[in-house]
C-alpha atoms as a PDB file:
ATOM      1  CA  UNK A   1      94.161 -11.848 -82.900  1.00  0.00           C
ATOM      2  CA  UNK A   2      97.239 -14.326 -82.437  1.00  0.00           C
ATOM      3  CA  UNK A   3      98.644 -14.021 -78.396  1.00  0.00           C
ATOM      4  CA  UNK A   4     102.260 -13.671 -78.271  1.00  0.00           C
ATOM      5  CA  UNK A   5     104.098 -17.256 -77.564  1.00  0.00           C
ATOM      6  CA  UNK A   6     106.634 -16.053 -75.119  1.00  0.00           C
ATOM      7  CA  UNK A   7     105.367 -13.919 -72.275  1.00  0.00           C
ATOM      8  CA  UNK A   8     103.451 -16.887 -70.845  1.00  0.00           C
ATOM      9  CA  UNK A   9     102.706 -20.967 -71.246  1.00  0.00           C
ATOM     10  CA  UNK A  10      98.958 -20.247 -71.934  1.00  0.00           C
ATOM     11  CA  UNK A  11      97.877 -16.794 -73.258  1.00  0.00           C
ATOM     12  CA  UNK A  12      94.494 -15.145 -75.460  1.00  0.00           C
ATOM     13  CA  UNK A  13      94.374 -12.153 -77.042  1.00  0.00           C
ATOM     14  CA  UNK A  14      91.506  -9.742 -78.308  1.00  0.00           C
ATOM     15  CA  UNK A  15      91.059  -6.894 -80.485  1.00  0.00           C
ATOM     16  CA  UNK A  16      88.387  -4.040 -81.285  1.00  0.00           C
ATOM     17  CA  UNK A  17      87.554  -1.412 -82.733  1.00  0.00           C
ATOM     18  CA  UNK A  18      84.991   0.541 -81.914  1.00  0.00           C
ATOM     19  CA  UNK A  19      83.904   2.768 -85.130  1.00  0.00           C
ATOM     20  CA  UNK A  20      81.240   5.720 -85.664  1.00  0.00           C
ATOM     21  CA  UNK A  21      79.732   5.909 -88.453  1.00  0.00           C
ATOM     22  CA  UNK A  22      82.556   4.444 -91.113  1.00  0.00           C
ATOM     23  CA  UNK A  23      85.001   6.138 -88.708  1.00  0.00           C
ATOM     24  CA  UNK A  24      87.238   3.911 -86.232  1.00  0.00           C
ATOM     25  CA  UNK A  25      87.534   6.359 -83.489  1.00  0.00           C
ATOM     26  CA  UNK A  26      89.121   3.989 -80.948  1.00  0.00           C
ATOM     27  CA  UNK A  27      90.909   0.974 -81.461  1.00  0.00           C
ATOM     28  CA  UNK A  28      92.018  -1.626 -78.798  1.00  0.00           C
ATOM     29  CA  UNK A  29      93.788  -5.104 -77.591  1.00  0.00           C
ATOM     30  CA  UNK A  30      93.237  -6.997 -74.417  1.00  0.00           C
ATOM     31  CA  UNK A  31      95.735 -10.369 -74.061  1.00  0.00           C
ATOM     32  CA  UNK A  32      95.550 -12.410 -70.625  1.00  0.00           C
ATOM     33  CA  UNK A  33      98.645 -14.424 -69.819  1.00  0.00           C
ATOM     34  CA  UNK A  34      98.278 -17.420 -68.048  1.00  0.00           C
ATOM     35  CA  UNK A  35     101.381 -19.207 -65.772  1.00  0.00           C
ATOM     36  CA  UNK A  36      99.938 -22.052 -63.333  1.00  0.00           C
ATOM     37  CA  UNK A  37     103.241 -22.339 -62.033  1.00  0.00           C
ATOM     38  CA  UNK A  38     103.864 -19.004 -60.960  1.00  0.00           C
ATOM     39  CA  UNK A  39     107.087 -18.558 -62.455  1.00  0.00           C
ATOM     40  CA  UNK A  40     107.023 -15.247 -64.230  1.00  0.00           C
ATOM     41  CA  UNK A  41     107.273 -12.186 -62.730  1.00  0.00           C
ATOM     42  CA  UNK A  42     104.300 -11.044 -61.908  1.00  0.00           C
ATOM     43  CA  UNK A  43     101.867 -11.878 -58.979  1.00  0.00           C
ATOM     44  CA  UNK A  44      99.430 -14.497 -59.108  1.00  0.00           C
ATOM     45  CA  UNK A  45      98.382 -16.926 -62.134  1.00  0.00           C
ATOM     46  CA  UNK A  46      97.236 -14.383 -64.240  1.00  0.00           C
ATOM     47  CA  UNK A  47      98.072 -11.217 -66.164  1.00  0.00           C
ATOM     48  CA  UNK A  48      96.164  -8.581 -68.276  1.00  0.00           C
ATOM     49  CA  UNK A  49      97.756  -6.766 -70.725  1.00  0.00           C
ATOM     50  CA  UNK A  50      95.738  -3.559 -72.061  1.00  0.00           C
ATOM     51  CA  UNK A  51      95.792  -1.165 -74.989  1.00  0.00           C
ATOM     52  CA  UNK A  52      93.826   1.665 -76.331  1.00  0.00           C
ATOM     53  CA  UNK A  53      94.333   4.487 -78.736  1.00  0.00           C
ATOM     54  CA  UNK A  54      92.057   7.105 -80.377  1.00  0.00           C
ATOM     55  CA  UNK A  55      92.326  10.168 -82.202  1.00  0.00           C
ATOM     56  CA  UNK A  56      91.638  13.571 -79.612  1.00  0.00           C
ATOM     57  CA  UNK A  57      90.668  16.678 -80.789  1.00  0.00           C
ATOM     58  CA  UNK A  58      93.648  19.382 -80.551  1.00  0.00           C
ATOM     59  CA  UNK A  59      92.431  21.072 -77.820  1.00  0.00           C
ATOM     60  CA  UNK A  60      91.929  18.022 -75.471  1.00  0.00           C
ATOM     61  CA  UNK A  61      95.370  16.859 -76.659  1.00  0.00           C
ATOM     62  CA  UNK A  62      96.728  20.384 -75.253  1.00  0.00           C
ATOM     63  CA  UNK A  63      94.967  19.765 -71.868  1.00  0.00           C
ATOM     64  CA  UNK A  64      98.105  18.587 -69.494  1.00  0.00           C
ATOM     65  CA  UNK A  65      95.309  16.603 -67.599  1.00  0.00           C
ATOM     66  CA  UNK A  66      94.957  14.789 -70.452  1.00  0.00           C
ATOM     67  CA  UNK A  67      96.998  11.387 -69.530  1.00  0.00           C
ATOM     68  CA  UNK A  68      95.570  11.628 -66.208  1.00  0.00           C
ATOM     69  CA  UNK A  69      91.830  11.876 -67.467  1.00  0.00           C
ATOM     70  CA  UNK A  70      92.405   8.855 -69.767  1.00  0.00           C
ATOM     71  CA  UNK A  71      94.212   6.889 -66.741  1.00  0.00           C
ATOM     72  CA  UNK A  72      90.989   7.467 -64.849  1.00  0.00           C
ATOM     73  CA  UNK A  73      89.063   6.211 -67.177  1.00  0.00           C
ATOM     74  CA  UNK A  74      90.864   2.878 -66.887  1.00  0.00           C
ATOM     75  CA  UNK A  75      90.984   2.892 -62.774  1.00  0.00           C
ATOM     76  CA  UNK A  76      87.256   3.901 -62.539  1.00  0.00           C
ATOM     77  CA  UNK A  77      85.875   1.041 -65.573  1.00  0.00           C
ATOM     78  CA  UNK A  78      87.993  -0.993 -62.929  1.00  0.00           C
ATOM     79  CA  UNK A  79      86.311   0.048 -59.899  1.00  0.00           C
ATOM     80  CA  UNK A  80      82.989   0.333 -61.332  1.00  0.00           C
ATOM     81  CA  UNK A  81      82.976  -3.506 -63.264  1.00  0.00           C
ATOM     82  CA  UNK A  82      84.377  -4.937 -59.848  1.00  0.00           C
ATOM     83  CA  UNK A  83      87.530  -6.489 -61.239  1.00  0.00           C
ATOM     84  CA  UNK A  84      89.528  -6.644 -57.869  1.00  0.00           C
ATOM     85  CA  UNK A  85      93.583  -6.161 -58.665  1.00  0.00           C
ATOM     86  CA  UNK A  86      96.360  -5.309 -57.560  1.00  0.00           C
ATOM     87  CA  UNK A  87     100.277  -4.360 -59.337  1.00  0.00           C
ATOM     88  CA  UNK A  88      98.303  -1.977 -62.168  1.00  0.00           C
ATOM     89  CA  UNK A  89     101.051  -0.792 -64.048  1.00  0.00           C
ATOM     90  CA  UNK A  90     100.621   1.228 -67.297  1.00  0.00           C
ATOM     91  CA  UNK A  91     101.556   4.616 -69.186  1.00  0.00           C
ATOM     92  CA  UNK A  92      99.420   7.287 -71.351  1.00  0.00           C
ATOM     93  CA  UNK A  93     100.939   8.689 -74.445  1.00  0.00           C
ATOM     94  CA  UNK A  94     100.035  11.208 -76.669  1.00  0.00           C
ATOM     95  CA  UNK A  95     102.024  11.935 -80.359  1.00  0.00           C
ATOM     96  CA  UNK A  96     101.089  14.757 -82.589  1.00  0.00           C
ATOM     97  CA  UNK A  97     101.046  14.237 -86.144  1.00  0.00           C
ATOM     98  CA  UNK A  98     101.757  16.707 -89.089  1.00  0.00           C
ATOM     99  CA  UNK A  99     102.038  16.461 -92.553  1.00  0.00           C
ATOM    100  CA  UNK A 100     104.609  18.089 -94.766  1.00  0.00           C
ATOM    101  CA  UNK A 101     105.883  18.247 -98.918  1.00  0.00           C
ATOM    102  CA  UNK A 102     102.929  15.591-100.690  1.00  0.00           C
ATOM    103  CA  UNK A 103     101.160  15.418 -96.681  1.00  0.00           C
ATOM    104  CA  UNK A 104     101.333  19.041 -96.108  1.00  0.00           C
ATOM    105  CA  UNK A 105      97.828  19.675 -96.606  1.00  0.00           C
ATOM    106  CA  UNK A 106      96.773  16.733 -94.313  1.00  0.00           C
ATOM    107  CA  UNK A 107      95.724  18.284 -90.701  1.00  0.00           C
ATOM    108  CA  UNK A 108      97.835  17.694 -88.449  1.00  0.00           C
ATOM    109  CA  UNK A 109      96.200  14.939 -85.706  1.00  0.00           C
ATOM    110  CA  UNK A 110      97.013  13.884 -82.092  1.00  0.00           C
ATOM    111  CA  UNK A 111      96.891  10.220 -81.129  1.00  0.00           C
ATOM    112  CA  UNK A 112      96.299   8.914 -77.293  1.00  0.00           C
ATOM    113  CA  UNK A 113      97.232   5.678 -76.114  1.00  0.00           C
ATOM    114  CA  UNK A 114      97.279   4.000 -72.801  1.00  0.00           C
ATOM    115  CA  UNK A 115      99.112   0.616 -72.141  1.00  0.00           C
ATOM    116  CA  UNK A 116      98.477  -0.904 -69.030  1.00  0.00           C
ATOM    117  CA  UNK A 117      99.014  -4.162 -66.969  1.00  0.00           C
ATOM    118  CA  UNK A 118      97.486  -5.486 -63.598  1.00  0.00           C
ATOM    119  CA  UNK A 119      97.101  -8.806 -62.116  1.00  0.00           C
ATOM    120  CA  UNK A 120      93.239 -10.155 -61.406  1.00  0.00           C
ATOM    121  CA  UNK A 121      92.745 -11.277 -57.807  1.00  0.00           C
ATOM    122  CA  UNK A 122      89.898 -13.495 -59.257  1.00  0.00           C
ATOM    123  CA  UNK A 123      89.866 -16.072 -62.270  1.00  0.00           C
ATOM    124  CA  UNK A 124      86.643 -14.697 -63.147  1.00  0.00           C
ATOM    125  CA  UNK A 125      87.580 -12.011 -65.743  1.00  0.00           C
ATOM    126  CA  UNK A 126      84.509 -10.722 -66.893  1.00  0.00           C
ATOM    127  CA  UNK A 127      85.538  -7.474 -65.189  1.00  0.00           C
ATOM    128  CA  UNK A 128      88.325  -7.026 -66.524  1.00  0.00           C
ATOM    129  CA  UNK A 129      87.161  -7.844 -69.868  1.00  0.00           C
ATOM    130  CA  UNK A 130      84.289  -5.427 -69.205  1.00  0.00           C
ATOM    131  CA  UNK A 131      86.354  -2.171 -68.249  1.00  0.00           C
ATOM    132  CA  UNK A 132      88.885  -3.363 -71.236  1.00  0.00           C
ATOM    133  CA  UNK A 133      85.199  -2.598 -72.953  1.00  0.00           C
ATOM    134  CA  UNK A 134      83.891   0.472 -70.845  1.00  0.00           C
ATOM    135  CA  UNK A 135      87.576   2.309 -71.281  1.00  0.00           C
ATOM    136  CA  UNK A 136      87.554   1.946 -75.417  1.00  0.00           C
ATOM    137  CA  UNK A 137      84.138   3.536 -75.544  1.00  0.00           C
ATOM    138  CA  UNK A 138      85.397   6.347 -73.118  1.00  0.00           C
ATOM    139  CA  UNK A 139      88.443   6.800 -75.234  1.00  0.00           C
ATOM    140  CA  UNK A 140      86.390   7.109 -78.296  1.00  0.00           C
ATOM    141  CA  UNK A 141      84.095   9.568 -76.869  1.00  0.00           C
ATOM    142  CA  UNK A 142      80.832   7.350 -76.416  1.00  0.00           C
ATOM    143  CA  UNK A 143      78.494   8.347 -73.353  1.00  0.00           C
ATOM    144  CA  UNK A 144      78.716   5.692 -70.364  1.00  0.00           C
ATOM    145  CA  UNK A 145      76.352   2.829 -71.108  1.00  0.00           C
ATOM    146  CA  UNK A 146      74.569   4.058 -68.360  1.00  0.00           C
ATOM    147  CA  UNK A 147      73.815   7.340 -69.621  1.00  0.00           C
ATOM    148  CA  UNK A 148      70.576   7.681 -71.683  1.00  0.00           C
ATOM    149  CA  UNK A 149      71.012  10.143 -75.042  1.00  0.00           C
ATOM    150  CA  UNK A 150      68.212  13.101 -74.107  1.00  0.00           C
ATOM    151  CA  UNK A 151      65.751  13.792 -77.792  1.00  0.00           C
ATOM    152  CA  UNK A 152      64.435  16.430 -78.176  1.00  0.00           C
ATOM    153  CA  UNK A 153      60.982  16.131 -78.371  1.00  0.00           C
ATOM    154  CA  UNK A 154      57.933  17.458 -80.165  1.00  0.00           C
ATOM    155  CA  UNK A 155      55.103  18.738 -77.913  1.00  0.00           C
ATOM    156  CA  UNK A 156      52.241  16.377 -78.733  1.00  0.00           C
ATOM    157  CA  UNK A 157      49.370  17.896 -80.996  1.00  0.00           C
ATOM    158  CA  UNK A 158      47.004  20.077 -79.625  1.00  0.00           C
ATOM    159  CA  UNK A 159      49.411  21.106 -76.379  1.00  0.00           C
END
């Protein structure tokens, strides 16, 4: 996707969608600004700009935990893909839609997004790319990549 021009002299940006089925479930952006000279206003060369939304089910959208769970899921994809940091900045939103006249029979449907921003310690952002990665899939409800799916099994023949 095209970077924005302004916030920086050098900037990349990246979108995806993560989809199950023929259902996007989560949807995302990562952009990483680049200053050599220093002169905007945040610390360090570089800054990385992150976004992810996806559809909750009404009764997680009625938790009050709610922006905190999805803010850990950011911190800990941090933590856990060893992208070092520090000024992490960011908010957690959730808007309820409903339908009404022509849209009234439409369900209604609660949206999460986070926005967030921190400056890498490192120029190595494979981390940060990686927990941009690792908090989409959490958003969209996937299992950790970690985390084998358990089949159930037939006993073999004869058992």
């Amino acid at each position: 996707m095209p970077a924005p021009q302004r916030l920086a002299p050098h900037a990349v940006a990246k979108s995806a969608t993560v989809r199950v089925e023929d259902d996007d479930v989560a949807v995302g952006r990562l952009i990483v600004l680049y200053d050599p000279e220093g002169t905007r206003d945040w610390p360090g060369p570089f800054r990385v700009v992150a976004y992810a939304s996806a559809d909750v089910e009404a009764e997680l959208a009625a938790d009050p935990l709610l922006g905190q769970v999805a803010w850990s899921w950011l911190t800990e994809a941090l933590e856990a893909r060893g992208a070092e940091h520090h000024t992490l900045s960011g908010t957690v939103t959730r808007a309820t839609t409903e339908g009404f006249a022509a849209k009234a029979d439409e369900p209604p449907s609660t949206e999460l997004e986070l926005r967030a921003s921190w400056s890498p310690t490192s120029d190595d952002l494979s981390g940060d790319m990686a927990a941009w990665l690792d908090l989409l899939a959490a958003a969209a409800g996937l299992p950790p990549a970690d985390v084998a799916a358990i089949a159930k099994r037939r006993p073999p023949p004869g058992s």
